[in-house]
N, C-alpha and C. Protein backbone atom coordinates (compact mmCIF):
# COMPACT_ATOMS: atom_id res chain seq x y z
N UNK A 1 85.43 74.05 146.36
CA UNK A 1 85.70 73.11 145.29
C UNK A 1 86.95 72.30 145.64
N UNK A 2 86.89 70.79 145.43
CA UNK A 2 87.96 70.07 145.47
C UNK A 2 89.08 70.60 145.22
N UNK A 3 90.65 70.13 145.36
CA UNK A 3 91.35 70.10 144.23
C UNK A 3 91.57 68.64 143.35
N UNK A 4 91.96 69.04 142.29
CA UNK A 4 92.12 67.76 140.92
C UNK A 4 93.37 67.52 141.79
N UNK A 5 93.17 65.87 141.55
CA UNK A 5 94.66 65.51 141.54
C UNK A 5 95.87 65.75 140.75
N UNK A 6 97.04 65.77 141.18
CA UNK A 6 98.46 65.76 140.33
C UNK A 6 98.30 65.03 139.30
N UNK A 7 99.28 65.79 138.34
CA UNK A 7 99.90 64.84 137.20
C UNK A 7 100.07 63.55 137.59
N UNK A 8 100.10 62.11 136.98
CA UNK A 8 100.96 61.37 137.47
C UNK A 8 101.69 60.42 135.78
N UNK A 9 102.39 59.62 136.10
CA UNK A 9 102.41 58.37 135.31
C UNK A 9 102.72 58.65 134.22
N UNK A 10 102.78 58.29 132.64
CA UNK A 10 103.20 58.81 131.77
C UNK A 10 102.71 60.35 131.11
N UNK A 11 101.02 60.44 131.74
CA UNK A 11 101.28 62.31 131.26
C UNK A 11 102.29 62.77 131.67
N UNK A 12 102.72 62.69 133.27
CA UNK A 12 103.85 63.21 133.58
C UNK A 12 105.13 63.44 132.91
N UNK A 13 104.97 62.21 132.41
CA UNK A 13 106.75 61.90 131.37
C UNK A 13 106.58 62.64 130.61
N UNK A 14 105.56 62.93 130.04
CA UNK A 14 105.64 63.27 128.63
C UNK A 14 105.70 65.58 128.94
N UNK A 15 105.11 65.31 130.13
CA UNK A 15 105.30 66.85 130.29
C UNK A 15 106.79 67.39 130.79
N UNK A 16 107.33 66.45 131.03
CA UNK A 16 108.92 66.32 131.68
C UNK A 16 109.51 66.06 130.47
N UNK A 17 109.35 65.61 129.01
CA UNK A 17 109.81 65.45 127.89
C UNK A 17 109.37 66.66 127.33
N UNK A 18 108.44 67.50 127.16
CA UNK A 18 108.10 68.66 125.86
C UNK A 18 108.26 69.34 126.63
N UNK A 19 108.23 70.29 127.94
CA UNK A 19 108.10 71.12 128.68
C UNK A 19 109.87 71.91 128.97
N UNK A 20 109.80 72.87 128.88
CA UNK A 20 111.33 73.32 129.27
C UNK A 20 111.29 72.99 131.11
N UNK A 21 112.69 73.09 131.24
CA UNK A 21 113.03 73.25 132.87
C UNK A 21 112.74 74.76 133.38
N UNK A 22 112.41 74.54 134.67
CA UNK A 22 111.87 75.86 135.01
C UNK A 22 113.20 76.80 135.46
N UNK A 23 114.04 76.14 135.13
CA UNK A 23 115.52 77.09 135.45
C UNK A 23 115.68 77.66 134.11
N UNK A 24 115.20 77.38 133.11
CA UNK A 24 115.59 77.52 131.86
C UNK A 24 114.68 79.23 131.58
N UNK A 25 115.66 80.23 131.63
CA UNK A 25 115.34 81.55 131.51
C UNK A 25 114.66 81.65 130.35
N UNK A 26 114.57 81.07 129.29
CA UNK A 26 113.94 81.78 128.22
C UNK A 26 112.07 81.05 128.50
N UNK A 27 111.07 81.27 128.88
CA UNK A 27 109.67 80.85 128.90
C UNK A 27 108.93 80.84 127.86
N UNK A 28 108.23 79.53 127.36
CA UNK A 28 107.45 79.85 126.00
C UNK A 28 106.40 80.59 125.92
N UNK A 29 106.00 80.86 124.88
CA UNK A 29 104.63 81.71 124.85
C UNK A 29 103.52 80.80 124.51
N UNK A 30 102.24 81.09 125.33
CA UNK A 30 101.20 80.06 125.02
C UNK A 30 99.94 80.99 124.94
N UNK A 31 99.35 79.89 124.52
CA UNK A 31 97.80 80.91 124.34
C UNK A 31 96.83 80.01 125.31
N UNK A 32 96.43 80.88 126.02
CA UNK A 32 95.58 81.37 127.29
C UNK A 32 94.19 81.83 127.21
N UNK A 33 93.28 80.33 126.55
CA UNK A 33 91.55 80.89 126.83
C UNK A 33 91.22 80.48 128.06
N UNK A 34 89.87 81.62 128.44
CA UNK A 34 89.11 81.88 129.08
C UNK A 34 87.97 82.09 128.42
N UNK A 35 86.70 82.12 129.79
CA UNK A 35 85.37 82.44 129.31
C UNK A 35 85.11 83.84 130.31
N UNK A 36 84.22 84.81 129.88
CA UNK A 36 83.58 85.76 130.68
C UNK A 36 82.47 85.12 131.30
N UNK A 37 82.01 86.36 131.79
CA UNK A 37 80.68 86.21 132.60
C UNK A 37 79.33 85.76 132.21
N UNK A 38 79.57 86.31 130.61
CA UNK A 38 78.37 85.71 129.80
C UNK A 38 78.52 85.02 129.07
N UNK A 39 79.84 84.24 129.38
CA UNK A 39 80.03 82.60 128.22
C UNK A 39 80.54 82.99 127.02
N UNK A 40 81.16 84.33 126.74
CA UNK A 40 81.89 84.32 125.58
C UNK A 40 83.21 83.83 125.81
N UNK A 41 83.93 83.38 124.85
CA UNK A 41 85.53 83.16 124.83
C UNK A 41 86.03 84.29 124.38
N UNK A 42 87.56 84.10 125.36
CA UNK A 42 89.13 85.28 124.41
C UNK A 42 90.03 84.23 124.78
N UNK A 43 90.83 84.52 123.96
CA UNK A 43 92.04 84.25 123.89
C UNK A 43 93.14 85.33 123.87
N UNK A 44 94.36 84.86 124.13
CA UNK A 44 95.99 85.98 124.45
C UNK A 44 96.58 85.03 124.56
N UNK A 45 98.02 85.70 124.10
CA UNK A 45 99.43 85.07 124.39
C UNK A 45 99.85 85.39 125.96
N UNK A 46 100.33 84.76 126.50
CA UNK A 46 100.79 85.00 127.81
C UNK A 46 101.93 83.87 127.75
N UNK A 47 103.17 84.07 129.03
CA UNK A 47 104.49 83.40 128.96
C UNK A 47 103.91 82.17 129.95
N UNK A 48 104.48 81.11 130.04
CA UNK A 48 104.43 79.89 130.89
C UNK A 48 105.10 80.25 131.79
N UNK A 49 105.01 80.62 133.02
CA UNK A 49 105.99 80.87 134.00
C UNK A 49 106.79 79.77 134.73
N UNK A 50 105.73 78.49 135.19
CA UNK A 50 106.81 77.46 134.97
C UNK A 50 105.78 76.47 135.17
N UNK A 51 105.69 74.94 135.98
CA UNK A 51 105.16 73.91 135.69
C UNK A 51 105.18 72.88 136.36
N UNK A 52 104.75 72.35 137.23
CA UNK A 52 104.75 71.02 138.02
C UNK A 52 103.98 70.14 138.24
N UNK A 53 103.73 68.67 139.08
CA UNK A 53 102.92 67.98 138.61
C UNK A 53 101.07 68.21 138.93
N UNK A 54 101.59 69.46 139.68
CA UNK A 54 100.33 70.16 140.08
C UNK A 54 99.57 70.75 138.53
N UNK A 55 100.51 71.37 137.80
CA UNK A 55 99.83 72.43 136.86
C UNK A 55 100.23 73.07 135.79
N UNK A 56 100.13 74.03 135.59
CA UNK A 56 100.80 75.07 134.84
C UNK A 56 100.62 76.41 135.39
N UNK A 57 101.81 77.16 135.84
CA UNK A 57 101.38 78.41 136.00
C UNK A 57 101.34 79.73 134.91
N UNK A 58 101.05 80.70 134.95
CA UNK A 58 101.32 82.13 134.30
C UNK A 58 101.25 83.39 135.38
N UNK A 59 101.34 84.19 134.92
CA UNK A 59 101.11 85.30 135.80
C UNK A 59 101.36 86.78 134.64
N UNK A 60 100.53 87.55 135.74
CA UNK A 60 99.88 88.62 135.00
C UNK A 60 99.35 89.94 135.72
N UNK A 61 98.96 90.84 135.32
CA UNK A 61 98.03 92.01 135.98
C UNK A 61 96.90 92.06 136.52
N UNK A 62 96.70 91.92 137.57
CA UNK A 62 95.26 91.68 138.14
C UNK A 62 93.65 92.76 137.54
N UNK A 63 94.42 93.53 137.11
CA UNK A 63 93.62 94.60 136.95
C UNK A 63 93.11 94.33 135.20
N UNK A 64 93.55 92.72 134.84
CA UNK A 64 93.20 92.26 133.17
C UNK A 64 91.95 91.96 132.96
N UNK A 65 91.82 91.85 131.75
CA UNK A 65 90.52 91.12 131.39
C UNK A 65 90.55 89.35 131.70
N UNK A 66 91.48 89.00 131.21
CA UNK A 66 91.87 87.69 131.72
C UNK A 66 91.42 87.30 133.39
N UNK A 67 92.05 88.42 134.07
CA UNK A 67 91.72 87.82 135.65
C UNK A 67 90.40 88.11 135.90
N UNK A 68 89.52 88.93 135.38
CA UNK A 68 87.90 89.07 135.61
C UNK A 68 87.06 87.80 134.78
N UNK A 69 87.96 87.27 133.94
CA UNK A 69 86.99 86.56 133.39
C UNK A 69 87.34 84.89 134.27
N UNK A 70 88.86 85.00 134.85
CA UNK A 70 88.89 83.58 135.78
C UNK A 70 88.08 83.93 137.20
N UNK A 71 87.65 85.17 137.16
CA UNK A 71 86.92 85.49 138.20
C UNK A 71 85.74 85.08 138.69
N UNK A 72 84.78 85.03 136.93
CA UNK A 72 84.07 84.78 136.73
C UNK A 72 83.51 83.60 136.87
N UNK A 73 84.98 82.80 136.26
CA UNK A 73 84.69 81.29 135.47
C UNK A 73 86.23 80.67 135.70
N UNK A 74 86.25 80.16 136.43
CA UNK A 74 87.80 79.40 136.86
C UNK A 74 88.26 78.37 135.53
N UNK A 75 87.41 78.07 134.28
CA UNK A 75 87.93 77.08 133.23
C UNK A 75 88.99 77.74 132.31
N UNK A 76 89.80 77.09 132.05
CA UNK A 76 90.61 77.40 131.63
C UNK A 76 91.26 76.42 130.71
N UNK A 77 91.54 77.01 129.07
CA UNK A 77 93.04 76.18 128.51
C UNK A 77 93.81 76.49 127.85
N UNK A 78 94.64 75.97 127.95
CA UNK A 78 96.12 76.66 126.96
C UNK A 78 96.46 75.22 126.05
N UNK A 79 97.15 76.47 125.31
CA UNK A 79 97.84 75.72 124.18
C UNK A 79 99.48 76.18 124.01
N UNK A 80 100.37 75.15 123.68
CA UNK A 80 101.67 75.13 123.81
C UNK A 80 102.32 74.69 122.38
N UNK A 81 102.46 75.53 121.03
CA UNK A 81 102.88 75.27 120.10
C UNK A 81 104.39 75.65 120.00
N UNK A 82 104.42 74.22 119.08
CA UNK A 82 106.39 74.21 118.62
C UNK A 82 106.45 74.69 117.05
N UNK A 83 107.64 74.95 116.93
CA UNK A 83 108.08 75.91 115.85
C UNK A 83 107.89 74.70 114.50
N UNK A 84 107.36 75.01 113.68
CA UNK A 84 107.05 74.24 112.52
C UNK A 84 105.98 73.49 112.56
N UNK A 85 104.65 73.64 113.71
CA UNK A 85 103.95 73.16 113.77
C UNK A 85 104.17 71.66 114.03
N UNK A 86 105.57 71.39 115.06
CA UNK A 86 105.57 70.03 114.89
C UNK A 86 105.02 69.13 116.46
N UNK A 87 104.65 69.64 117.11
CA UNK A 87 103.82 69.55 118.51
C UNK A 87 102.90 70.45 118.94
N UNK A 88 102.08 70.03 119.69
CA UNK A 88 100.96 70.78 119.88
C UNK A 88 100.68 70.19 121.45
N UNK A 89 100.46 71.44 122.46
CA UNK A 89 100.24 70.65 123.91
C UNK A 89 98.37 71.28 123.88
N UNK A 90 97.79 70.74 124.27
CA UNK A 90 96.51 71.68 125.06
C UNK A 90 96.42 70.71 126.35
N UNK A 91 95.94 72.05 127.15
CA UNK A 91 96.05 71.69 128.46
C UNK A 91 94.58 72.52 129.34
N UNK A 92 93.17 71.63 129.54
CA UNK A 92 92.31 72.15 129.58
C UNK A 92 92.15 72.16 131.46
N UNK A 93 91.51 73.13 132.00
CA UNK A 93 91.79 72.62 133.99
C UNK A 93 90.97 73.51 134.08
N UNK A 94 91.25 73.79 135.26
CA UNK A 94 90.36 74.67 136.43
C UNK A 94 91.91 75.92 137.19
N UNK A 95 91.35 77.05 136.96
CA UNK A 95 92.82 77.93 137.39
C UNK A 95 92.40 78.43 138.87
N UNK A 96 93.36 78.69 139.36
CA UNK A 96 93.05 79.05 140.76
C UNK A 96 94.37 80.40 141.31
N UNK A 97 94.50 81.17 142.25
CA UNK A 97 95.56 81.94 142.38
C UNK A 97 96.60 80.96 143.10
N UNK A 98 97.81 81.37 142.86
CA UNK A 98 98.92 80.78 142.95
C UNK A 98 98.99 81.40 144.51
N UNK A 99 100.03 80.66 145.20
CA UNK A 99 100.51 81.44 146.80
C UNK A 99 101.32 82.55 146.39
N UNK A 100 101.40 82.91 147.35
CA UNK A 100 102.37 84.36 147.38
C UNK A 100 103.12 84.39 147.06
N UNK A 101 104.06 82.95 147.97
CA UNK A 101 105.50 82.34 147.98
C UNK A 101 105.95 82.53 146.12
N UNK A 102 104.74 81.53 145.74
CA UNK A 102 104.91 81.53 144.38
C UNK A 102 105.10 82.11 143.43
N UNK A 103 104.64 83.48 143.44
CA UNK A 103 104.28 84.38 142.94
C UNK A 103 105.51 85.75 142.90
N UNK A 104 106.18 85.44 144.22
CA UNK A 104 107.40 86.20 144.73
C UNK A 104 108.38 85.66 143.55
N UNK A 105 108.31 84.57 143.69
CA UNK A 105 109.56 84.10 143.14
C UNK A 105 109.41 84.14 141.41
N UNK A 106 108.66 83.73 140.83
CA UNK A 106 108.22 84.00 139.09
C UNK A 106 108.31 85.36 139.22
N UNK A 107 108.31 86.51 139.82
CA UNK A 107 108.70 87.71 139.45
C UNK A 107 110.15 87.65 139.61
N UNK A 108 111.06 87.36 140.56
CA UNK A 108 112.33 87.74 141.07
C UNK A 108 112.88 87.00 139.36
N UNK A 109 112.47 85.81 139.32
CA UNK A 109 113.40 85.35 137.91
C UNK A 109 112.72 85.77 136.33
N UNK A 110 111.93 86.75 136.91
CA UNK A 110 111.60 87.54 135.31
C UNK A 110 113.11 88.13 134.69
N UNK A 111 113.12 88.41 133.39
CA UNK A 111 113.77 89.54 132.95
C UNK A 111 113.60 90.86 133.33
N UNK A 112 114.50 91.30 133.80
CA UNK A 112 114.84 93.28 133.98
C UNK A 112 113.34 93.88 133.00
N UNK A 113 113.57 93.37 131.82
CA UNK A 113 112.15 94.01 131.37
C UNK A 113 110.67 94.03 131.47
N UNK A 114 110.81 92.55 132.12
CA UNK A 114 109.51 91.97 131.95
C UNK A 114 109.23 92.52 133.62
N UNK A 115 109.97 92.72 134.72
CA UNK A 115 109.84 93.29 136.00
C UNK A 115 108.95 94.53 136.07
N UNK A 116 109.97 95.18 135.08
CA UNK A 116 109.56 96.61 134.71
C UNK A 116 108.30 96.94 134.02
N UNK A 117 108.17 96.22 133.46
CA UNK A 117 106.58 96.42 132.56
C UNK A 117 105.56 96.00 133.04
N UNK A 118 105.59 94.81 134.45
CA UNK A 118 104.68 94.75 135.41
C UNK A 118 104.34 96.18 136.49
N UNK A 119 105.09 96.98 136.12
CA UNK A 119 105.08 98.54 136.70
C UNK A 119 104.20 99.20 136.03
N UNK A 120 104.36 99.29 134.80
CA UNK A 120 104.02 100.21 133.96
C UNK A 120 103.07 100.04 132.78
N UNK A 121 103.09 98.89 132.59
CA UNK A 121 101.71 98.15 132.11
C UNK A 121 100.45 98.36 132.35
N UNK A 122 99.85 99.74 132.21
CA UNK A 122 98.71 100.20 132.38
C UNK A 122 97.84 100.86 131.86
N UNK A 123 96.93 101.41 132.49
CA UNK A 123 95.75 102.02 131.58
C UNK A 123 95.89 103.30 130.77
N UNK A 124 96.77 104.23 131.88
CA UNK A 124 97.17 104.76 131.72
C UNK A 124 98.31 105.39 130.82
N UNK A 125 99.34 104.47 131.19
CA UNK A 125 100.66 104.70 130.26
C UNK A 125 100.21 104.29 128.46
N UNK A 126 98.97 103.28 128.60
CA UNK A 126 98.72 102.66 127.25
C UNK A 126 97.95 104.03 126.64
N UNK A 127 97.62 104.94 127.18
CA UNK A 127 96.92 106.30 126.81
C UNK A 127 97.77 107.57 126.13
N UNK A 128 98.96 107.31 126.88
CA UNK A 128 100.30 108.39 126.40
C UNK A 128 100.85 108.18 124.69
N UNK A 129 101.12 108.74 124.48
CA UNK A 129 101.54 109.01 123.15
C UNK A 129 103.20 107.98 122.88
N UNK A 130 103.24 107.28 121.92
CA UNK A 130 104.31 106.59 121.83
C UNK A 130 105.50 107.32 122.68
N UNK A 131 106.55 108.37 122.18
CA UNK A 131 107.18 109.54 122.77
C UNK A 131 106.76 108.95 124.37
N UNK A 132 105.43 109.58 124.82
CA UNK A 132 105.46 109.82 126.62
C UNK A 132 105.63 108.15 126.88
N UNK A 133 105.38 107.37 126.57
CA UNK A 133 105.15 106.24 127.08
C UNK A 133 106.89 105.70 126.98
N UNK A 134 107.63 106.13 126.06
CA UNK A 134 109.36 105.95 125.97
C UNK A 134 109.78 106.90 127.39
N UNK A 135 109.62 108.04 127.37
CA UNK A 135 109.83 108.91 129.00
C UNK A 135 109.47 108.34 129.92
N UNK A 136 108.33 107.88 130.39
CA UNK A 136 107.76 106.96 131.25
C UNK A 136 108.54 105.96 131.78
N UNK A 137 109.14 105.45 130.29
CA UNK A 137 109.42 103.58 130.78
C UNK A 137 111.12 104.46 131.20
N UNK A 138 112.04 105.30 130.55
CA UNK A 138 113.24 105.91 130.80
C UNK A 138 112.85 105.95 132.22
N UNK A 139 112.22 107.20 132.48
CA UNK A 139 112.27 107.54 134.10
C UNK A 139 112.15 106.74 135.14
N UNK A 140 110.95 105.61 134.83
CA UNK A 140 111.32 104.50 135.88
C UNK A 140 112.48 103.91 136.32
N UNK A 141 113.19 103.62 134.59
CA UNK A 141 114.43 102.76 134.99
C UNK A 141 115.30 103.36 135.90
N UNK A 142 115.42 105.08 135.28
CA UNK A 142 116.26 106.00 135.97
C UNK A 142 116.26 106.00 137.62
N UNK A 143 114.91 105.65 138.25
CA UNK A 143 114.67 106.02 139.61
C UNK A 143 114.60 104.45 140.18
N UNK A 144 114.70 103.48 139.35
CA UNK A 144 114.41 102.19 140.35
C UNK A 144 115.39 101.01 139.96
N UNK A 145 115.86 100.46 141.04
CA UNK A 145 116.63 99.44 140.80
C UNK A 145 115.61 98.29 140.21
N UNK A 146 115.89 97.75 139.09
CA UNK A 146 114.89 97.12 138.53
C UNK A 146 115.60 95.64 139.08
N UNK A 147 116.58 95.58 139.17
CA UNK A 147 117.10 93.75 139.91
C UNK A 147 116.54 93.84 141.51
N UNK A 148 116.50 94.55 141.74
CA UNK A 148 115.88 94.37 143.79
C UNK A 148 114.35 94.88 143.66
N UNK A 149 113.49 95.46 142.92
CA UNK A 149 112.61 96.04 143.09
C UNK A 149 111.29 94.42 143.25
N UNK A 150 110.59 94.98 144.48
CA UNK A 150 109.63 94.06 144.44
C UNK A 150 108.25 93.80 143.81
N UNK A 151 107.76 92.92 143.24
CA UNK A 151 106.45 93.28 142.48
C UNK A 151 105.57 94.20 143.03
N UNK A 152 104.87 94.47 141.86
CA UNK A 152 103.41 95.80 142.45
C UNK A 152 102.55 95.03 142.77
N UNK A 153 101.93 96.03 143.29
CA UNK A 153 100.67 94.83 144.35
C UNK A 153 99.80 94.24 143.58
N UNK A 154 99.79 94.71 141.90
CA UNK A 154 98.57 94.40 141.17
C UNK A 154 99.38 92.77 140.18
N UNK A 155 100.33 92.61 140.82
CA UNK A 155 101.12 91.32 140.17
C UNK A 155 100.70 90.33 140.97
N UNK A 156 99.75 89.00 139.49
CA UNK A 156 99.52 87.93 140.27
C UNK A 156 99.67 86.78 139.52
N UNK A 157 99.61 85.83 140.02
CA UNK A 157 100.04 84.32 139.44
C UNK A 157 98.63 83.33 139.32
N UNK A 158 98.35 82.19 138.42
CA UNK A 158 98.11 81.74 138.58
C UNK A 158 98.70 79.67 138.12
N UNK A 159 97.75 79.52 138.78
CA UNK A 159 97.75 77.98 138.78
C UNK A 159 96.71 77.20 137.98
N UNK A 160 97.00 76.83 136.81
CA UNK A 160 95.69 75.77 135.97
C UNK A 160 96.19 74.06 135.99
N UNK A 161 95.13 73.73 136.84
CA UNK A 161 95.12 72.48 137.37
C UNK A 161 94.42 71.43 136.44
N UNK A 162 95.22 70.71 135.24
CA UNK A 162 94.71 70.03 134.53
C UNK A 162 93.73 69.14 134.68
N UNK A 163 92.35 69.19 133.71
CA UNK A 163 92.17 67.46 134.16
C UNK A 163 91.98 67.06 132.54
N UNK A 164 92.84 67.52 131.40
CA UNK A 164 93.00 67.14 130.17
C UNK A 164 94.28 67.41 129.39
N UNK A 165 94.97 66.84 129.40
CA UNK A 165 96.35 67.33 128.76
C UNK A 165 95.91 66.34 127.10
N UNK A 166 96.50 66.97 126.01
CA UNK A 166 96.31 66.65 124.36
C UNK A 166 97.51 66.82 124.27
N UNK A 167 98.35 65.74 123.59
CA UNK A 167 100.19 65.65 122.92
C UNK A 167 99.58 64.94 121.89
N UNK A 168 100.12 66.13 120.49
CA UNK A 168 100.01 66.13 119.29
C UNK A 168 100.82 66.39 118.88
N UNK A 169 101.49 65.21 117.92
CA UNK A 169 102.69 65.64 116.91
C UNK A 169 102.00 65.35 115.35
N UNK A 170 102.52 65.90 114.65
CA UNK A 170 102.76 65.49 113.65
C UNK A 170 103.85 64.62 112.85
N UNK A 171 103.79 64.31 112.05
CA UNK A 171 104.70 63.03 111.10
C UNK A 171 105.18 63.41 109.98
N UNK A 172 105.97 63.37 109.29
CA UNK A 172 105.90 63.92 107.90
C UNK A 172 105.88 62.38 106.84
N UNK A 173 106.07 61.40 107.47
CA UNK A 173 105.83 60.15 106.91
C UNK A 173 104.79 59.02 106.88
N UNK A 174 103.91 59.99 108.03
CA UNK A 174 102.51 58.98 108.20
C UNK A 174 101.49 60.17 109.13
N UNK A 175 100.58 59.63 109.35
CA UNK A 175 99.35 60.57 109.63
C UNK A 175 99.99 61.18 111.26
N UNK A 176 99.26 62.47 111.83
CA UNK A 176 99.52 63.27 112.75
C UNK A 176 98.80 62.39 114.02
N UNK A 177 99.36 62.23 114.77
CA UNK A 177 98.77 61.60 116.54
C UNK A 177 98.69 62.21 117.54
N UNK A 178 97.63 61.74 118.11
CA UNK A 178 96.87 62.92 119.45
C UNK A 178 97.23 61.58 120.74
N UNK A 179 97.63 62.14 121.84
CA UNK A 179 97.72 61.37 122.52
C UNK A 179 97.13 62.06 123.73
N UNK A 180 96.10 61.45 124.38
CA UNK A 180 95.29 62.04 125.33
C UNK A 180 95.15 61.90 126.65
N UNK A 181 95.24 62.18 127.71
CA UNK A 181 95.17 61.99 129.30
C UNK A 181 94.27 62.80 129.97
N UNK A 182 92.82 61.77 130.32
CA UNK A 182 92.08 62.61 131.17
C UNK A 182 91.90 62.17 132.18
N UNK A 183 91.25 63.11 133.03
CA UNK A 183 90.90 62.79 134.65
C UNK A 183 89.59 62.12 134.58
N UNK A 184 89.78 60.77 134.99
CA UNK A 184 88.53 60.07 134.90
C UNK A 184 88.34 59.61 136.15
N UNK A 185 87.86 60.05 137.29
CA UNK A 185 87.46 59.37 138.85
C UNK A 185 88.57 59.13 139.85
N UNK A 186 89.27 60.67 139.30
CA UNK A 186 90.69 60.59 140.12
C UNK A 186 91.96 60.15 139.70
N UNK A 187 91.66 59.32 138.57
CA UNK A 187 92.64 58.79 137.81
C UNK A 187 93.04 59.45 136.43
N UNK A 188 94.08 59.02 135.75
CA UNK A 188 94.54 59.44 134.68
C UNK A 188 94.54 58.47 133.43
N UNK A 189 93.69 58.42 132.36
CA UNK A 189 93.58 57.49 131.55
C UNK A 189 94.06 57.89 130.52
N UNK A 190 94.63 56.96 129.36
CA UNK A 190 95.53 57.61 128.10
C UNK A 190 94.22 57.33 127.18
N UNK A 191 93.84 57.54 126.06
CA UNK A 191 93.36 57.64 124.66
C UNK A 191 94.12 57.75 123.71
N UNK A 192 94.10 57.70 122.24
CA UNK A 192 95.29 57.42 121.41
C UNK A 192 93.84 57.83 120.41
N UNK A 193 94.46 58.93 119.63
CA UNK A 193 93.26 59.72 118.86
C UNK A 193 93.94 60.15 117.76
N UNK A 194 93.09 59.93 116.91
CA UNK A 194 93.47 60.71 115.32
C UNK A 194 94.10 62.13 115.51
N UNK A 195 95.14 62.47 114.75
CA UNK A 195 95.42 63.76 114.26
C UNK A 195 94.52 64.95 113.97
């Protein structure tokens, strides 16, 4: 399969305007559909790991339901809501695995916790009793430098390669606006759509 072209032109701006900097430690939370194998949808919260004119990345446990169902079915979209309901991003593409390179590094600038729970985030530990699953997460910390420790092998990234970005605000003085950018023959065309 091809790849979609880059962002360009004012989607760009506008994802360089609502989007945090990828230095910026705190990552929003977005919601992350997929389809399975037999065409149902799910949805989950998952963090934005960061963002360029390529895409959007996330990353996650390989061993998810999420990664069997991009397994399945590479479509993918997220949604990027602001506090008061006063923006709205959706961002519909095609996801693909991120490089290694990539993937190294969105772990190294996780939080201490969020490192750690790519450890222990499992089938298993989710089986233990509140109590064992507090011992569990203790003893790890106890035995592992959680700032040098390198991801587990089951830590992976991906890449969703837009070819629909939706910027929706709302107004509190006049009606709500959709502003639209799709991939139309390689190119990027705007639309200007009702709320």
């Amino acid at each position: 399969m091809s790849q979609l072209p880059s962002v360009s032109g004012d989607a760009l701006a506008l994802l360089s305007e609502w989007l945090p900097d990828n230095a910026d430690p705190v990552r929003p939370q977005i919601q992350l559909a997929t389809v399975d194998s037999s065409g149902r949808p799910d949805i989950r919260t998952v963090l934005l790991s960061e963002w360029s004119a390529l895409g959007v990345y996330f990353h996650t446990d390989s061993r998810s339901r999420k990664v069997a169902d991009l397994a399945a079915n590479p479509a993918a979209a997220i949604e990027v809501l602001w506090p008061g309901f006063s923006r709205q991003l959706v961002i519909r593409g095609v996801a693909e695995v991120a490089s290694a390179e990539e993937q190294a590094d969105a772990y190294a600038r996780r939080s201490p916790y969020l490192r750690q729970l790519a450890w222990l985030n499992t089938h298993e530990a989710a089986a233990l009793s509140p109590a064992a699953r507090a011992d569990a997460w203790a003893e790890f910390s106890a035995s592992h430098d959680i700032a040098t420790i390198d991801a587990p092998a089951t830590w992976i990234g991906f890449l969703v390669r837009p070819d629909r970005l939706t910027f929706w605000e709302s107004n509190p003085i006049a009606p709500s606006h959709r502003t639209e950018y799709r991939l139309e023959a390689d190119t990027w065309t705007e639309h200007h759509l009702p709320g």
